[in-house]
PDB file of N, CA and C in Angstrom:
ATOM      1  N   UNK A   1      13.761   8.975  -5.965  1.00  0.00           N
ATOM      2  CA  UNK A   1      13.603   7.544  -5.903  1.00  0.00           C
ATOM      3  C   UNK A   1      12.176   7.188  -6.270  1.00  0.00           C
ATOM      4  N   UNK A   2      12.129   5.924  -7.217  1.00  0.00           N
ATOM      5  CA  UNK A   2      11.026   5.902  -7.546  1.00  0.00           C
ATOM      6  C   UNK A   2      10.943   4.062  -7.182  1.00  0.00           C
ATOM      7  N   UNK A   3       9.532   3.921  -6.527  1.00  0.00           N
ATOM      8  CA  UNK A   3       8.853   2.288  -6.268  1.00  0.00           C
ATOM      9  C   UNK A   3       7.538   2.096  -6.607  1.00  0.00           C
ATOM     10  N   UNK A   4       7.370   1.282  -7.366  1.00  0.00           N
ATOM     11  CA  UNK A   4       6.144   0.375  -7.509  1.00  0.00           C
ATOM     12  C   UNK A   4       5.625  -0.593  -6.830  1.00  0.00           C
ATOM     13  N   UNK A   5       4.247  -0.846  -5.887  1.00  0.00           N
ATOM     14  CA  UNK A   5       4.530  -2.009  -5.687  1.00  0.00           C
ATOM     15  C   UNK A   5       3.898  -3.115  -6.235  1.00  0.00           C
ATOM     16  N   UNK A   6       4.611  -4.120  -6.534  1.00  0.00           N
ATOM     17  CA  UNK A   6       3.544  -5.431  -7.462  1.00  0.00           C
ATOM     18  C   UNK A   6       2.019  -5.596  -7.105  1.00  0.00           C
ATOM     19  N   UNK A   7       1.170  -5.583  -7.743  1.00  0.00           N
ATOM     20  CA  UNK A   7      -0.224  -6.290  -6.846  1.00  0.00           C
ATOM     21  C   UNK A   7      -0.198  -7.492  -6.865  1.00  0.00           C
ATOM     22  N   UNK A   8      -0.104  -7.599  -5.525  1.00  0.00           N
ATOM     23  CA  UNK A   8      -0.675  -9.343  -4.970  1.00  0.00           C
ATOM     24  C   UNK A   8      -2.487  -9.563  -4.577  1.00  0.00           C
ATOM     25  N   UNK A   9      -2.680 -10.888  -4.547  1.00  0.00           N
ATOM     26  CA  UNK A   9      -3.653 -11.017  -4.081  1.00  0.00           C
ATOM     27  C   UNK A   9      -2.982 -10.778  -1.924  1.00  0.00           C
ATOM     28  N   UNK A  10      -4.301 -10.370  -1.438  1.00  0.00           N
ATOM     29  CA  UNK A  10      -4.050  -9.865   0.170  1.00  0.00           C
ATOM     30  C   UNK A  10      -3.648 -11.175   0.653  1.00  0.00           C
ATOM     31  N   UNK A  11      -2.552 -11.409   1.832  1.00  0.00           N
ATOM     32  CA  UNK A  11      -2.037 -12.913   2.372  1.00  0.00           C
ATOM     33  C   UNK A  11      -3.360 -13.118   3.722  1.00  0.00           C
ATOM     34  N   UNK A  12      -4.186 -12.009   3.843  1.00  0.00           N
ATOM     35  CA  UNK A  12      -5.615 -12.275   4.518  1.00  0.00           C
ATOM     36  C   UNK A  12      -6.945 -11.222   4.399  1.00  0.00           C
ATOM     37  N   UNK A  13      -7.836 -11.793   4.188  1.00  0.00           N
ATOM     38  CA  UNK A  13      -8.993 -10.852   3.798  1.00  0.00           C
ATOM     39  C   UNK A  13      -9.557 -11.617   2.181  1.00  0.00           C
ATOM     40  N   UNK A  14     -10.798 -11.318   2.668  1.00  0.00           N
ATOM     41  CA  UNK A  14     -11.393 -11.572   0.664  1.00  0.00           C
ATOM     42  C   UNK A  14     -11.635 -10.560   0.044  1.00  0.00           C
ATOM     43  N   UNK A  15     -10.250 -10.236  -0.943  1.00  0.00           N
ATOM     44  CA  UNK A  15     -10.561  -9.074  -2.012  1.00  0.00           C
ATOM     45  C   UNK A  15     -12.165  -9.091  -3.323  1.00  0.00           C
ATOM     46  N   UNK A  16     -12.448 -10.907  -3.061  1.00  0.00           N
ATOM     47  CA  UNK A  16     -13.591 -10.831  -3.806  1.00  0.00           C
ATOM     48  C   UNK A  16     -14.891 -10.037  -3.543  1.00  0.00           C
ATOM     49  N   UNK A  17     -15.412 -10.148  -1.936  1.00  0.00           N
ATOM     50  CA  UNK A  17     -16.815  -9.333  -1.722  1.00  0.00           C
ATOM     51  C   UNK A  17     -16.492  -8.863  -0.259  1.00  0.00           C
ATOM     52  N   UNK A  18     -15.360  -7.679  -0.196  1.00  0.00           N
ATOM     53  CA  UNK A  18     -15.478  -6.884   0.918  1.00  0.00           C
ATOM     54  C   UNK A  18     -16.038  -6.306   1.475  1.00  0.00           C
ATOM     55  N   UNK A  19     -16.025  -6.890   3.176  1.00  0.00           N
ATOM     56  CA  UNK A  19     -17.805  -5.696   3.673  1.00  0.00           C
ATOM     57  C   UNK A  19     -17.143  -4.792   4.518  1.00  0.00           C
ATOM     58  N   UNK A  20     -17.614  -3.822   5.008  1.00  0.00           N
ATOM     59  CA  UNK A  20     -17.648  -2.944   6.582  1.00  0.00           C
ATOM     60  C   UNK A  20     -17.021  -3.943   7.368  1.00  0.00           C
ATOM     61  N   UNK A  21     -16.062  -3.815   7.849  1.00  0.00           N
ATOM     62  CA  UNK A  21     -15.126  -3.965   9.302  1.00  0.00           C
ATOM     63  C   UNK A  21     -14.538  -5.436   8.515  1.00  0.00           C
ATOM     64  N   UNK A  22     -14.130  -5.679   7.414  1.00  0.00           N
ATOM     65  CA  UNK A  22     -13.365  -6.387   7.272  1.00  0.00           C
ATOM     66  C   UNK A  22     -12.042  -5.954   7.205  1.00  0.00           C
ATOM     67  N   UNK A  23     -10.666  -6.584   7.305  1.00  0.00           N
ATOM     68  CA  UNK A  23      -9.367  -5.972   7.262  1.00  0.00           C
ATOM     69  C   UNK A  23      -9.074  -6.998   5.991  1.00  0.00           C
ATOM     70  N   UNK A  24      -8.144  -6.224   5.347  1.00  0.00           N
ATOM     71  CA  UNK A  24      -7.183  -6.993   4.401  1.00  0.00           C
ATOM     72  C   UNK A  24      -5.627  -6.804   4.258  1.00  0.00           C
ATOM     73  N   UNK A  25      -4.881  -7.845   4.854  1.00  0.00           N
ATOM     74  CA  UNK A  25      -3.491  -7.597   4.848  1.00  0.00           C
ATOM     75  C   UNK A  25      -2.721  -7.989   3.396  1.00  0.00           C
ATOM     76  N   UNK A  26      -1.720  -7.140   3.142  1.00  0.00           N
ATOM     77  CA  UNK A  26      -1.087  -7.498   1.792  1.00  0.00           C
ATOM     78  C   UNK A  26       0.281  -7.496   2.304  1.00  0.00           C
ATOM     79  N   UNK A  27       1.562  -8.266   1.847  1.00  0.00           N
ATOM     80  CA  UNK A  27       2.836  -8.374   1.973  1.00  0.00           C
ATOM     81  C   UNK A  27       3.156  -8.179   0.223  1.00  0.00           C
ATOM     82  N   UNK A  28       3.978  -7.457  -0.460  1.00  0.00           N
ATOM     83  CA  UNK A  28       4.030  -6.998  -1.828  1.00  0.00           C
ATOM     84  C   UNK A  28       5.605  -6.248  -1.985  1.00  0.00           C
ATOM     85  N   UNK A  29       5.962  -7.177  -2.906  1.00  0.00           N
ATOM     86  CA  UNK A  29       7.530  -6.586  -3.549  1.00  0.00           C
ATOM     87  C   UNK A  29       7.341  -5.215  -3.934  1.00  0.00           C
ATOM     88  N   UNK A  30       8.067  -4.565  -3.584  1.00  0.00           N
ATOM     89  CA  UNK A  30       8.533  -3.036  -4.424  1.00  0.00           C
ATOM     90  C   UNK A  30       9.359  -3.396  -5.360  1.00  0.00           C
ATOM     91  N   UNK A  31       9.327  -2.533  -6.271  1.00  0.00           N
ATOM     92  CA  UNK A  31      10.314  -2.923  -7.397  1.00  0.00           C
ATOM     93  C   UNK A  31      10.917  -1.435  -8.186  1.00  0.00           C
ATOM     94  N   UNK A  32      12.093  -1.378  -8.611  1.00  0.00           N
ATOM     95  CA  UNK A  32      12.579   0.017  -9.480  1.00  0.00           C
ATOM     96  C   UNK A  32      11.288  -0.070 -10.752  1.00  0.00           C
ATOM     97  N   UNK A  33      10.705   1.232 -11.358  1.00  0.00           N
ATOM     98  CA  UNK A  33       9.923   0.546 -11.966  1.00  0.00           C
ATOM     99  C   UNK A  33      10.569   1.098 -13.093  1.00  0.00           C
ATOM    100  N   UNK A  34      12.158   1.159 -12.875  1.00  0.00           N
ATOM    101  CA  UNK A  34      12.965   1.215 -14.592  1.00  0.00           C
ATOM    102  C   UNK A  34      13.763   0.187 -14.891  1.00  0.00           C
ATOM    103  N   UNK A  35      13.941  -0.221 -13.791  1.00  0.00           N
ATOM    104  CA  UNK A  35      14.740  -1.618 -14.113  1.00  0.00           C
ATOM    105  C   UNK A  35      13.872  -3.147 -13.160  1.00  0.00           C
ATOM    106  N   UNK A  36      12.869  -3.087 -13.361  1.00  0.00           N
ATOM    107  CA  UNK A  36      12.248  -4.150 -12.989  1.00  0.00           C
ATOM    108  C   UNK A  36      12.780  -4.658 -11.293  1.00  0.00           C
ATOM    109  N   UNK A  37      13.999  -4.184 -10.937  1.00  0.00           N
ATOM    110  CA  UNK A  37      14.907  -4.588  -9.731  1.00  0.00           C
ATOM    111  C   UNK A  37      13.853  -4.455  -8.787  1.00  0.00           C
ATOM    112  N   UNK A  38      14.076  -5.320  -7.542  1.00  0.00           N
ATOM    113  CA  UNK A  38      13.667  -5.642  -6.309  1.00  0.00           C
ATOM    114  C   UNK A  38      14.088  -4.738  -5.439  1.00  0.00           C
ATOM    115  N   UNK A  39      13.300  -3.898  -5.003  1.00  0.00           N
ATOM    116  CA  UNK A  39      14.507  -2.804  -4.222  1.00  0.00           C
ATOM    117  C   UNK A  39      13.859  -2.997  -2.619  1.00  0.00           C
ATOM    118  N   UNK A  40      12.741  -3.599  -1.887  1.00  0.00           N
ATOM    119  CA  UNK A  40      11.964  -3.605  -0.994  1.00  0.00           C
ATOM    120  C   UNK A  40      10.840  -4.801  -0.710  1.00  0.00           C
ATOM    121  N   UNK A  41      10.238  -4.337   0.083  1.00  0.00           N
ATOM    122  CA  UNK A  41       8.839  -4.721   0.259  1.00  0.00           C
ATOM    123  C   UNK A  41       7.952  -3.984   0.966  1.00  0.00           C
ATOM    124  N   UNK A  42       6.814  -4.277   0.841  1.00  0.00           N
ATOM    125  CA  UNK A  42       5.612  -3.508   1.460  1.00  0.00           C
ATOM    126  C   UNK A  42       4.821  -4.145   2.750  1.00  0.00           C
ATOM    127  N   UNK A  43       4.433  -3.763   3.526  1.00  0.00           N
ATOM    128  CA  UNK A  43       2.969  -4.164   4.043  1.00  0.00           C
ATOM    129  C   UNK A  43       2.087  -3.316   4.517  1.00  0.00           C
ATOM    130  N   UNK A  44       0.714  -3.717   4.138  1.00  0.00           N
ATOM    131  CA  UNK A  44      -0.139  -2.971   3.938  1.00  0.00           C
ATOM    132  C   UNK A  44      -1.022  -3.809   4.856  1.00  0.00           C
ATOM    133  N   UNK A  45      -2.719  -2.244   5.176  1.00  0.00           N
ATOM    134  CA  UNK A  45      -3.755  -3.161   5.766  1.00  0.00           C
ATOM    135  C   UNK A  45      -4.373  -1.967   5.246  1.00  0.00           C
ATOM    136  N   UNK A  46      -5.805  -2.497   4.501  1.00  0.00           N
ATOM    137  CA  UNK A  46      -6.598  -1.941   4.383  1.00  0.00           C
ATOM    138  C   UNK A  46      -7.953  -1.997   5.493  1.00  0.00           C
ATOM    139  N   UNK A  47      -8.556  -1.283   5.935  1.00  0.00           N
ATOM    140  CA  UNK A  47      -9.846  -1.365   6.831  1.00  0.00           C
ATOM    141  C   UNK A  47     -10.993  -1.164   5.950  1.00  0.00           C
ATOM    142  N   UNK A  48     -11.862  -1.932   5.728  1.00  0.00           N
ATOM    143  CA  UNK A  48     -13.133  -1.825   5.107  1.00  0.00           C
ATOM    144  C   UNK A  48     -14.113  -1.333   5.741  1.00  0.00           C
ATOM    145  N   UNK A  49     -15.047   0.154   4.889  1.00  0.00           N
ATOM    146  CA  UNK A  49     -15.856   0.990   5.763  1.00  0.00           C
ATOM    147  C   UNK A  49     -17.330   0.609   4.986  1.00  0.00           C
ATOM    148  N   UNK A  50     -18.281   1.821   5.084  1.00  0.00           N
ATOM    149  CA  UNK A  50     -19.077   1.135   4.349  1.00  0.00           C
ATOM    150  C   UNK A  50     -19.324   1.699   3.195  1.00  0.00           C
ATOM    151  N   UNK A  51     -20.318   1.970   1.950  1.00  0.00           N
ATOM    152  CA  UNK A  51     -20.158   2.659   1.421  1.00  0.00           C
ATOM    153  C   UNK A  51     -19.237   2.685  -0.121  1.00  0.00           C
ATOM    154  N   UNK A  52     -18.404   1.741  -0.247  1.00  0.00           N
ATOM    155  CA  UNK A  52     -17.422   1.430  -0.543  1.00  0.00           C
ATOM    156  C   UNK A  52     -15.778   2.256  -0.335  1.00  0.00           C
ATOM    157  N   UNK A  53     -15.841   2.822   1.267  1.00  0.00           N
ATOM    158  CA  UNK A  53     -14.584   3.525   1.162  1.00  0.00           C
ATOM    159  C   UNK A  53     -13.973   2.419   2.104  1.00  0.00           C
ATOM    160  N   UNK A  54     -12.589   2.854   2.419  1.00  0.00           N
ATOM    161  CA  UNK A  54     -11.484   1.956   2.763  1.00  0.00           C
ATOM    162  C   UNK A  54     -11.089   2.910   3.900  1.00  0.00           C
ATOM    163  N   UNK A  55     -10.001   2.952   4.639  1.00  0.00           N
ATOM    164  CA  UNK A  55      -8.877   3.333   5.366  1.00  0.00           C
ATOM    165  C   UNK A  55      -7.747   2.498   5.413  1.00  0.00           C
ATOM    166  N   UNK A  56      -5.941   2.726   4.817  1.00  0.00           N
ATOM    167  CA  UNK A  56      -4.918   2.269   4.625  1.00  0.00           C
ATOM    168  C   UNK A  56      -3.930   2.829   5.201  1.00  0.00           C
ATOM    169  N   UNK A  57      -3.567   1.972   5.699  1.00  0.00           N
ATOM    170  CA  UNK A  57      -2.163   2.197   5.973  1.00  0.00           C
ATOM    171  C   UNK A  57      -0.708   1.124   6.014  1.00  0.00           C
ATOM    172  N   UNK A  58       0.795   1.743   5.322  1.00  0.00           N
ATOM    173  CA  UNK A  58       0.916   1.268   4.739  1.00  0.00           C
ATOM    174  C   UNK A  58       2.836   1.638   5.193  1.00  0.00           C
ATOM    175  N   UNK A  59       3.495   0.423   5.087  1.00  0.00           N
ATOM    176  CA  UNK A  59       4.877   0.509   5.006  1.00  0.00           C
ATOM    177  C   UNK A  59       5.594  -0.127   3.922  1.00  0.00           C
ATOM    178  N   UNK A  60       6.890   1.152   3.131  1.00  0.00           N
ATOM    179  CA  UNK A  60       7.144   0.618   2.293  1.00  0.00           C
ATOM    180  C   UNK A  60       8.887   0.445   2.603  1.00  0.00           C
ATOM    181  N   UNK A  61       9.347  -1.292   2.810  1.00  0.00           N
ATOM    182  CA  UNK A  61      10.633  -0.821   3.500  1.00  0.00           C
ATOM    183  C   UNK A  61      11.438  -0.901   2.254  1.00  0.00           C
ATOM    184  N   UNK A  62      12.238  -0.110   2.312  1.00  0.00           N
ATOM    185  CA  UNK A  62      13.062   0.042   0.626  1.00  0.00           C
ATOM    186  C   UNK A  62      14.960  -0.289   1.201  1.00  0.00           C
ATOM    187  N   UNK A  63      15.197  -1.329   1.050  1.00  0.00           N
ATOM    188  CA  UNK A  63      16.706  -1.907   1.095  1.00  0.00           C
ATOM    189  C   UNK A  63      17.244  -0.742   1.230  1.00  0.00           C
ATOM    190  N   UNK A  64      18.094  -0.681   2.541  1.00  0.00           N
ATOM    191  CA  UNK A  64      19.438  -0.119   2.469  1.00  0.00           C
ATOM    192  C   UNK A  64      19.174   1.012   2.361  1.00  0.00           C
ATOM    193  N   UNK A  65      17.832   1.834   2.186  1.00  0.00           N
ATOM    194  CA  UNK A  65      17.425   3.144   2.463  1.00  0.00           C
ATOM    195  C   UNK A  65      16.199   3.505   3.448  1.00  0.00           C
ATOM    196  N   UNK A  66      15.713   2.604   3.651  1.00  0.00           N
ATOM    197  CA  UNK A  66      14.834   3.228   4.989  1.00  0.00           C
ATOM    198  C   UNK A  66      13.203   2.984   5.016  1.00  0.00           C
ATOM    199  N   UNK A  67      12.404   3.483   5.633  1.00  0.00           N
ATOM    200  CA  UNK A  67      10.800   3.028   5.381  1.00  0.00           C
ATOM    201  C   UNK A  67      10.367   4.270   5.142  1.00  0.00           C
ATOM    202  N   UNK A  68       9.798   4.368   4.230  1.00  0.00           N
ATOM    203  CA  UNK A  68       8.756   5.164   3.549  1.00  0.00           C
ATOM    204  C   UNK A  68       6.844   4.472   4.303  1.00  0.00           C
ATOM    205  N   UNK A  69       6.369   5.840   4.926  1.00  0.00           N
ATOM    206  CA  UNK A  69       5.085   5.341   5.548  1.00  0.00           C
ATOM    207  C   UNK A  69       4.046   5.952   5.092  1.00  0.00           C
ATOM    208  N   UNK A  70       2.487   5.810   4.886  1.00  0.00           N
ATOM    209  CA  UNK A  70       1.740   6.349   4.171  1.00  0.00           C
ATOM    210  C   UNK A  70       0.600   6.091   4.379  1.00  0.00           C
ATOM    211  N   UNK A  71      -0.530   6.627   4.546  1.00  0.00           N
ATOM    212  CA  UNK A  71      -1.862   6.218   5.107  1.00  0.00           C
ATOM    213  C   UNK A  71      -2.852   7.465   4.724  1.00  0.00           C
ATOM    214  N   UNK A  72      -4.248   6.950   4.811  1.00  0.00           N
ATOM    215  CA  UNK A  72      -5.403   7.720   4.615  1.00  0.00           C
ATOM    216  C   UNK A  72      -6.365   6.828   4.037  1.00  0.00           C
ATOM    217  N   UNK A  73      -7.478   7.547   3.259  1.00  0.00           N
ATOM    218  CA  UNK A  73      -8.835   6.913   3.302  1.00  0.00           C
ATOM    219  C   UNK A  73      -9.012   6.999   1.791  1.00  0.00           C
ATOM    220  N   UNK A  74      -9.922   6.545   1.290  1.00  0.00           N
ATOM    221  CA  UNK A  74      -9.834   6.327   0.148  1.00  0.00           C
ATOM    222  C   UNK A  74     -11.259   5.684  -0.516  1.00  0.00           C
ATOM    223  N   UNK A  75     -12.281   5.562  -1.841  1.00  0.00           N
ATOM    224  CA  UNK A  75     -13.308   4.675  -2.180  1.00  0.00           C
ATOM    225  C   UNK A  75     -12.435   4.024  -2.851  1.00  0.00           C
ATOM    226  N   UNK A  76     -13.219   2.737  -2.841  1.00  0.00           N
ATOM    227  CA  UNK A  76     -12.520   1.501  -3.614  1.00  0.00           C
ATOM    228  C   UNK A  76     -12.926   2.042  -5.360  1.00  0.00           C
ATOM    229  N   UNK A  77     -13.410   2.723  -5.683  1.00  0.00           N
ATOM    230  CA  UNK A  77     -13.866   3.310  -6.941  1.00  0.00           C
ATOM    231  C   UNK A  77     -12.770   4.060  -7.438  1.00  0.00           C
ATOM    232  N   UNK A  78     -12.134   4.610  -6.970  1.00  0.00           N
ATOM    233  CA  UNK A  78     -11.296   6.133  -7.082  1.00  0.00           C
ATOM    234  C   UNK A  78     -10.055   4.859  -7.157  1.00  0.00           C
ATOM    235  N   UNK A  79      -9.593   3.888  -6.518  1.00  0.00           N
ATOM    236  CA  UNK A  79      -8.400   3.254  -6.887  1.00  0.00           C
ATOM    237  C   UNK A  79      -7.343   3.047  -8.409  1.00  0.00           C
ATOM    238  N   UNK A  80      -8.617   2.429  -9.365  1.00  0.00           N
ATOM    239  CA  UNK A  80      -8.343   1.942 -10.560  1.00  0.00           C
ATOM    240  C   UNK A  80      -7.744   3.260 -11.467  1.00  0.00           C
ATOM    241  N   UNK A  81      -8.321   4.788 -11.119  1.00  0.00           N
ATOM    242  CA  UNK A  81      -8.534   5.966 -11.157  1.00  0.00           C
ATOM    243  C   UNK A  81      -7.197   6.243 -10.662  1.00  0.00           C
ATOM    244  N   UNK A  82      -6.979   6.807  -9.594  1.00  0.00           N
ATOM    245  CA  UNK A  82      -6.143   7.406  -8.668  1.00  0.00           C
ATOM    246  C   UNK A  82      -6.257   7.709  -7.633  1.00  0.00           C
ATOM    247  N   UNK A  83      -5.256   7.265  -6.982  1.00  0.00           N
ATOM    248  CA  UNK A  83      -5.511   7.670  -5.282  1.00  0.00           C
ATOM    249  C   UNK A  83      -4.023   8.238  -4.875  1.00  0.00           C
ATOM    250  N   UNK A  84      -4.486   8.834  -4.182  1.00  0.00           N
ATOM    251  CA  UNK A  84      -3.058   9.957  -3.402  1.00  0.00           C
ATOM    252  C   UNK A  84      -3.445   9.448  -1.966  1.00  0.00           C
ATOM    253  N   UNK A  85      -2.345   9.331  -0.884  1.00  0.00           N
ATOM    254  CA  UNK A  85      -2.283   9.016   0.579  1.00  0.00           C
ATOM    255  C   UNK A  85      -1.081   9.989   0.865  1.00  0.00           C
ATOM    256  N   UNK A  86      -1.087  10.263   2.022  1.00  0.00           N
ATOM    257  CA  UNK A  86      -0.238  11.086   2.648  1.00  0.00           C
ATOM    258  C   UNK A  86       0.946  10.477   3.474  1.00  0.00           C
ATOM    259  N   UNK A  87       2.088  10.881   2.963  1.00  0.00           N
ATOM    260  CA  UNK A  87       2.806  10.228   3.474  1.00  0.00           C
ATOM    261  C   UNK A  87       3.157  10.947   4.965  1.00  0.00           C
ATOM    262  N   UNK A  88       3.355   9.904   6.015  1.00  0.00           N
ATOM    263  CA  UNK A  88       3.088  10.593   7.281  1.00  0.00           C
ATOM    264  C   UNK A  88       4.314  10.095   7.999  1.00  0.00           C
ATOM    265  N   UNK A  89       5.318   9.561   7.397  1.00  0.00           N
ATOM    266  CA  UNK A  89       6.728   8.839   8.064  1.00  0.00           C
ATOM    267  C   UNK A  89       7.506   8.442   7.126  1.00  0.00           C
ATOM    268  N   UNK A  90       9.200   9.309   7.266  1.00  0.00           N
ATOM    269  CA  UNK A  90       9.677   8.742   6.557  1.00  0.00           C
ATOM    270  C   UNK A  90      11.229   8.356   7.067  1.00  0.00           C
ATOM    271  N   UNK A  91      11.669   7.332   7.235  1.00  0.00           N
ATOM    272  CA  UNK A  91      13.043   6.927   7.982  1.00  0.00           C
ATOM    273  C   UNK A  91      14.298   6.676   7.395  1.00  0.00           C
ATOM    274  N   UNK A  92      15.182   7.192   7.452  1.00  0.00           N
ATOM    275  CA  UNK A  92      16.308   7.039   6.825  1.00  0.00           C
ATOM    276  C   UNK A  92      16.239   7.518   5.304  1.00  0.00           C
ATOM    277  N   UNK A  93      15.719   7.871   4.925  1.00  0.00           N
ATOM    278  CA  UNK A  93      15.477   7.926   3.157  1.00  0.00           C
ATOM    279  C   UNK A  93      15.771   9.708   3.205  1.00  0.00           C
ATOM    280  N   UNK A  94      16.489  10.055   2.493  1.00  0.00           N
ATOM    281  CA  UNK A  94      16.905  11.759   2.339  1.00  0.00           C
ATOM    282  C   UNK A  94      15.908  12.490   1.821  1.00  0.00           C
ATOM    283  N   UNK A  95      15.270  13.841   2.286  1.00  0.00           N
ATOM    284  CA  UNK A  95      14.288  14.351   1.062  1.00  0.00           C
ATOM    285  C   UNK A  95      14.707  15.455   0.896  1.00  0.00           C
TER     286      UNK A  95
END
């Protein structure tokens, strides 16, 4: 199974000039990313450290199959790049 999730702007937090101990919440469609389909949604919170690293964590609930969960730390540099998180919960979804 494969999900994307859309980028939204965060529904709280300023993604423009994030400092140390700010939070940023995101609510964000998942989507099939072969058929454009709606298969979920997300929510996310990022924790702002200093330095420019982050800490996330993150639920992805996927219709009719279960929540996929995922968290760890991360620089806001390494994003645009790649970032890997560990997935640390996964419910109903077969592996």
């Amino acid at each position: 199974m494969k999900a994307v999730l859309q980028n939204k702007p965060p529904v709280f937090g300023n993604m423009a000039d994030p400092q140390p101990g700010d939070v940023l919440l995101f609510e964000e469609p998942a989507v099939d990313p072969d058929s454009g389909k709606a298969i979920g949604d997300s929510l996310t919170r990022v924790h702002v450290l200093k330095d420019g690293s982050f800490l996330l964590d993150c639920t992805v609930r996927l219709t009719d199959k279960g929540n996929l969960v995922f968290a760890g730390g991360e620089e806001f540099s390494n994003v645009v790049k790649k970032a890997t998180f560990t997935v640390v919960d996964v419910r109903g979804i077969p592996c």
